[in-house]
Protein backbone atom coordinates (compact mmCIF):
# COMPACT_ATOMS: atom_id res chain seq x y z
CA UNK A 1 0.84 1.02 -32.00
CA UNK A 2 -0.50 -0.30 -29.13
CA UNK A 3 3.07 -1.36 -27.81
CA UNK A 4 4.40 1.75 -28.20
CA UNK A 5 1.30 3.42 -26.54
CA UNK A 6 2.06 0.81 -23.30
CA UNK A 7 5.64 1.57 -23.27
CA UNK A 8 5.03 5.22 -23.25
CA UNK A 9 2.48 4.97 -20.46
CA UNK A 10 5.29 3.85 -18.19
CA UNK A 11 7.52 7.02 -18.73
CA UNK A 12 6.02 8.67 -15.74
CA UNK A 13 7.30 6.07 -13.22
CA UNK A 14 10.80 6.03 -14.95
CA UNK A 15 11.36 9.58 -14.58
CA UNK A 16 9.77 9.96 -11.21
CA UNK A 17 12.56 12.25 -8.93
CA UNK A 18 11.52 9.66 -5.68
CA UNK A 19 13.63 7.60 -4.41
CA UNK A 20 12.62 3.74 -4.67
CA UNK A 21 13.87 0.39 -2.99
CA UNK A 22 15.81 2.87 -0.54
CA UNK A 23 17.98 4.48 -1.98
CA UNK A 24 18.76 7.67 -2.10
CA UNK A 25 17.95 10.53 -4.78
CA UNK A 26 18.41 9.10 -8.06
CA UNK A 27 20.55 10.44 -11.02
CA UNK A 28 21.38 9.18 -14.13
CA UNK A 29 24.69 9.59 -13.88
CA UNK A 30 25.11 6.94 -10.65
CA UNK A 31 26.92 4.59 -12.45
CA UNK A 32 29.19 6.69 -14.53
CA UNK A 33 32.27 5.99 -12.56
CA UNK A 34 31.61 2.35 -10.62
CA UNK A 35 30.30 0.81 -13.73
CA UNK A 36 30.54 3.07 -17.18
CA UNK A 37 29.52 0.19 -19.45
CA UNK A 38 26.35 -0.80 -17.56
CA UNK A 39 23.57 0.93 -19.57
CA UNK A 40 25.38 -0.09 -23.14
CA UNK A 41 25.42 -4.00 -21.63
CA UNK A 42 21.55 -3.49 -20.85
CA UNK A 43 20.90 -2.09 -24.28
CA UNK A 44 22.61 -4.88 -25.98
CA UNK A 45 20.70 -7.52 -23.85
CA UNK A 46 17.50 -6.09 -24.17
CA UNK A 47 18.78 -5.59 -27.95
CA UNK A 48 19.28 -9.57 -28.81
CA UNK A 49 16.39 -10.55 -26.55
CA UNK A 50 13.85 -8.56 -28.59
CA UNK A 51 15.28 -9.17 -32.05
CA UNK A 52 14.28 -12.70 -30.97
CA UNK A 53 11.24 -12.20 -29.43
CA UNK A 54 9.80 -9.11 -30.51
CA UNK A 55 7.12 -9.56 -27.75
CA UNK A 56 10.05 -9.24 -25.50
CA UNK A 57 10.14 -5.79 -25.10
CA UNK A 58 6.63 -5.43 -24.01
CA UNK A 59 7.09 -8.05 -21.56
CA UNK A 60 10.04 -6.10 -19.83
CA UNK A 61 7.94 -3.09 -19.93
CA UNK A 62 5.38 -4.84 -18.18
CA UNK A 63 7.94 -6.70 -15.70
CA UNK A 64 8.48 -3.32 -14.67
CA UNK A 65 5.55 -2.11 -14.16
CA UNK A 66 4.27 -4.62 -11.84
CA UNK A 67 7.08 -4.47 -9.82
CA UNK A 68 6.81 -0.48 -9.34
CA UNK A 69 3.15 -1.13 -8.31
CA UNK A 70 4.04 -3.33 -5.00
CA UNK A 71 6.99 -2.08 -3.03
CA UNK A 72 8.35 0.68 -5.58
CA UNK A 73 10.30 0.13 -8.28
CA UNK A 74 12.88 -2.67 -6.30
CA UNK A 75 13.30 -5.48 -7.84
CA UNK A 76 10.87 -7.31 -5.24
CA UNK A 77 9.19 -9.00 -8.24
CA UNK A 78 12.59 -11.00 -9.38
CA UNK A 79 12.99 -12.44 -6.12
CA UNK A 80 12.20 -16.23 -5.53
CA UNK A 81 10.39 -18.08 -2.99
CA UNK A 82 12.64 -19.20 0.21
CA UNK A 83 12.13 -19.71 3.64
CA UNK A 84 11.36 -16.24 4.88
CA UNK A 85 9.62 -14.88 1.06
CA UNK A 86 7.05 -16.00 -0.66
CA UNK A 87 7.74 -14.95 -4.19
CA UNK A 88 5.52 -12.24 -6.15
CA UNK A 89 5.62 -14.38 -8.94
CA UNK A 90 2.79 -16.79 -7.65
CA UNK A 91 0.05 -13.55 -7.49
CA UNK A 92 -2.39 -13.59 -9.63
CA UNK A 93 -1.20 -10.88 -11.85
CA UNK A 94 1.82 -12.60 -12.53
CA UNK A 95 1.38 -16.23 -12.46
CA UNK A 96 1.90 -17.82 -15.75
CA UNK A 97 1.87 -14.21 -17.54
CA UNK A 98 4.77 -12.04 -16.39
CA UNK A 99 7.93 -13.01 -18.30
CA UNK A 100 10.98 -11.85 -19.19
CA UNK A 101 13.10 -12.83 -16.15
CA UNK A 102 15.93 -14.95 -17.62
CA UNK A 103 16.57 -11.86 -19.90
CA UNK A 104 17.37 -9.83 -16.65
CA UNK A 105 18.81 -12.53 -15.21
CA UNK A 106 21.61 -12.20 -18.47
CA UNK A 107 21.80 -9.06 -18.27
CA UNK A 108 22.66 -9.23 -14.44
CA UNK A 109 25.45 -11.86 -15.22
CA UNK A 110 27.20 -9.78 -17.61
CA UNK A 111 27.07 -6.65 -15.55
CA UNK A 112 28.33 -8.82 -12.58
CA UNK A 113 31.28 -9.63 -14.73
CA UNK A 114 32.09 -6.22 -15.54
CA UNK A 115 31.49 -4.65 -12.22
CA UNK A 116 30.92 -6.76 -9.43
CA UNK A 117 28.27 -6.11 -6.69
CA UNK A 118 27.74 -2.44 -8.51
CA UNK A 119 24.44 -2.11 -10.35
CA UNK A 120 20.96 -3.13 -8.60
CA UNK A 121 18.61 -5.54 -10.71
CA UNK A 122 15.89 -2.44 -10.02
CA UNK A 123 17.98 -0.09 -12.11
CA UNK A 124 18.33 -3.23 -14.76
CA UNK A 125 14.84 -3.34 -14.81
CA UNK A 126 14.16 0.30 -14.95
CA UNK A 127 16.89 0.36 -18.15
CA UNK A 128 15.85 -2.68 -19.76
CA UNK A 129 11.84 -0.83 -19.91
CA UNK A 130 13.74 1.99 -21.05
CA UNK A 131 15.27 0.16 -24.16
CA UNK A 132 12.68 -1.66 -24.97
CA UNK A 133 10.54 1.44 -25.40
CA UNK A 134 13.80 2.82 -27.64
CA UNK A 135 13.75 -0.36 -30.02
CA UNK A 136 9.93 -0.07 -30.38
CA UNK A 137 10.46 3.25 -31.66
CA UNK A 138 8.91 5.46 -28.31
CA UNK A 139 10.71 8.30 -26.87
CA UNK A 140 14.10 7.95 -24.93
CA UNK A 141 14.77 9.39 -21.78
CA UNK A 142 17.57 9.22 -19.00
CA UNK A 143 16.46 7.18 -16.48
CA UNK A 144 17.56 8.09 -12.91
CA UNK A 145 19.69 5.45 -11.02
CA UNK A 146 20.65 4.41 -7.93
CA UNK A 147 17.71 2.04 -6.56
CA UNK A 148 18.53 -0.38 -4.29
CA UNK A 149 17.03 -4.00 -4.18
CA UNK A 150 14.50 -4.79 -1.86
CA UNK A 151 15.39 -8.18 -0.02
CA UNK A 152 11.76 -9.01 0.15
CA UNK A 153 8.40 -9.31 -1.57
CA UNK A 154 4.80 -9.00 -0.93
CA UNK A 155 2.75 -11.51 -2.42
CA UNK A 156 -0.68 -9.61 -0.69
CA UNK A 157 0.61 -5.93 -1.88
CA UNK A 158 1.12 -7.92 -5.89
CA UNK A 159 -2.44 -9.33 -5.40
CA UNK A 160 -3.88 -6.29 -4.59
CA UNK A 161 -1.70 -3.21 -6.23
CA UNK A 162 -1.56 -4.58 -10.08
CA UNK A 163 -4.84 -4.21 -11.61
CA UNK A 164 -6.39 -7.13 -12.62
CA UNK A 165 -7.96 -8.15 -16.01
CA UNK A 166 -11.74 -8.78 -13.53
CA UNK A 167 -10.82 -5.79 -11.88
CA UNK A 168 -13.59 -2.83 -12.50
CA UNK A 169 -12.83 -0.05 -14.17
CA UNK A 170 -12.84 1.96 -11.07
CA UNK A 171 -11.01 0.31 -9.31
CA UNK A 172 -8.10 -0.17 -11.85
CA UNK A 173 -8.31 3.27 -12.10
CA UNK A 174 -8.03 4.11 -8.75
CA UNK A 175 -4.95 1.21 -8.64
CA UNK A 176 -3.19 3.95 -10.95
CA UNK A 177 -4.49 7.43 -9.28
CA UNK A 178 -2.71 5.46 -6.20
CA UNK A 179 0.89 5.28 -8.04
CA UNK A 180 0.69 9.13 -9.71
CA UNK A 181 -0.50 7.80 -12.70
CA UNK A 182 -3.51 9.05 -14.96
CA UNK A 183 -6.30 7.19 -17.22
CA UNK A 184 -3.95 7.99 -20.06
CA UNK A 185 -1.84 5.65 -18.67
CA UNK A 186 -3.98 3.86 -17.51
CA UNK A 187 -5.48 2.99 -21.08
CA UNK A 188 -1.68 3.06 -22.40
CA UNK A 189 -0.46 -0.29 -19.80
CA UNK A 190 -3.43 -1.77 -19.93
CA UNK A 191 -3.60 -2.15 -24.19
């Protein structure tokens, strides 16, 4: 109950008309011509990940969510320390808790088979939260395509954006209240 409660608490970000990572307006139909078989090769990913893991598809969910809370929903949280980034992975929030990166990381592969330099990791990740919520029976909804990866992160913005567990309960709300969200989900991501 309480994963499907999370994963529905994330709907609102996943069928938000912005645009995120710069693109432009999103649709679901953006890949329907450059890369038709991109949302079925997600599915099927996200599909054999969680049949062995079943705490998988929470942990995409959640991969998801903290990445919408820094920059927008643009991949930012995927991207690994280098000379000019320092990687969101080593915040607080996500240090030795977020997970499910070597399942997008598949998923990415195979899509880059099929259709070269097409499909942004952001719109993996926004599908992959979307099937995960499918397979753990929640609602299903199109998601709205066309993000574009951000080529940097912000370690400060993951710090301070995701709520944290010593966080009060003011202040996580008002973490939420600052992304369009509500104490309904609010209660929902946080379990």
């Amino acid at each position: 109950f309480i994963t499907v409660l999370s994963l529905l608490a994330i709907v609102p970000l996943c069928l938000s008309g912005k645009t995120y990572g710069g693109g432009g307006y999103l649709y679901p139909q953006f890949y329907d011509h450059s890369c038709p078989k991109a949302q079925e090769i997600v599915k099927h990913f996200v599909a054999k990940a969680v049949a062995e893991d079943p705490r998988m598809a929470a942990s995409l969910l959640r991969l998801h969510f903290h990445d919408c809370f820094v920059k927008g929903c643009d991949a930012s949280v995927l991207l690994d320390s280098s000379g000019t980034i320092i990687s969101e992975k080593r915040s607080n929030p996500n240090r030795d808790s977020a997970r499910g990166f070597e399942v997008i990381d598949e998923i990415k592969a195979a899509i880059e088979k099929e259709c070269p330099h097409t499909v942004s990791c952001a719109d993996i990740m926004a599908l992959a939260a979307r099937d995960s919520t499918v397979l753990t029976g929640g609602p299903n909804w199109d998601v709205p395509l066309g993000r574009r990866d951000s080529r940097d992160a912000s370690l400060s913005g993951s710090n301070n954006n995701i709520p944290a567990p010593n966080n009060t309960f003011q202040t996580i709300l008002t973490k939420f209240k600052l992304q369009g969200l509500d104490i309904v989900d609010l209660v929902a991501l946080s379990g």
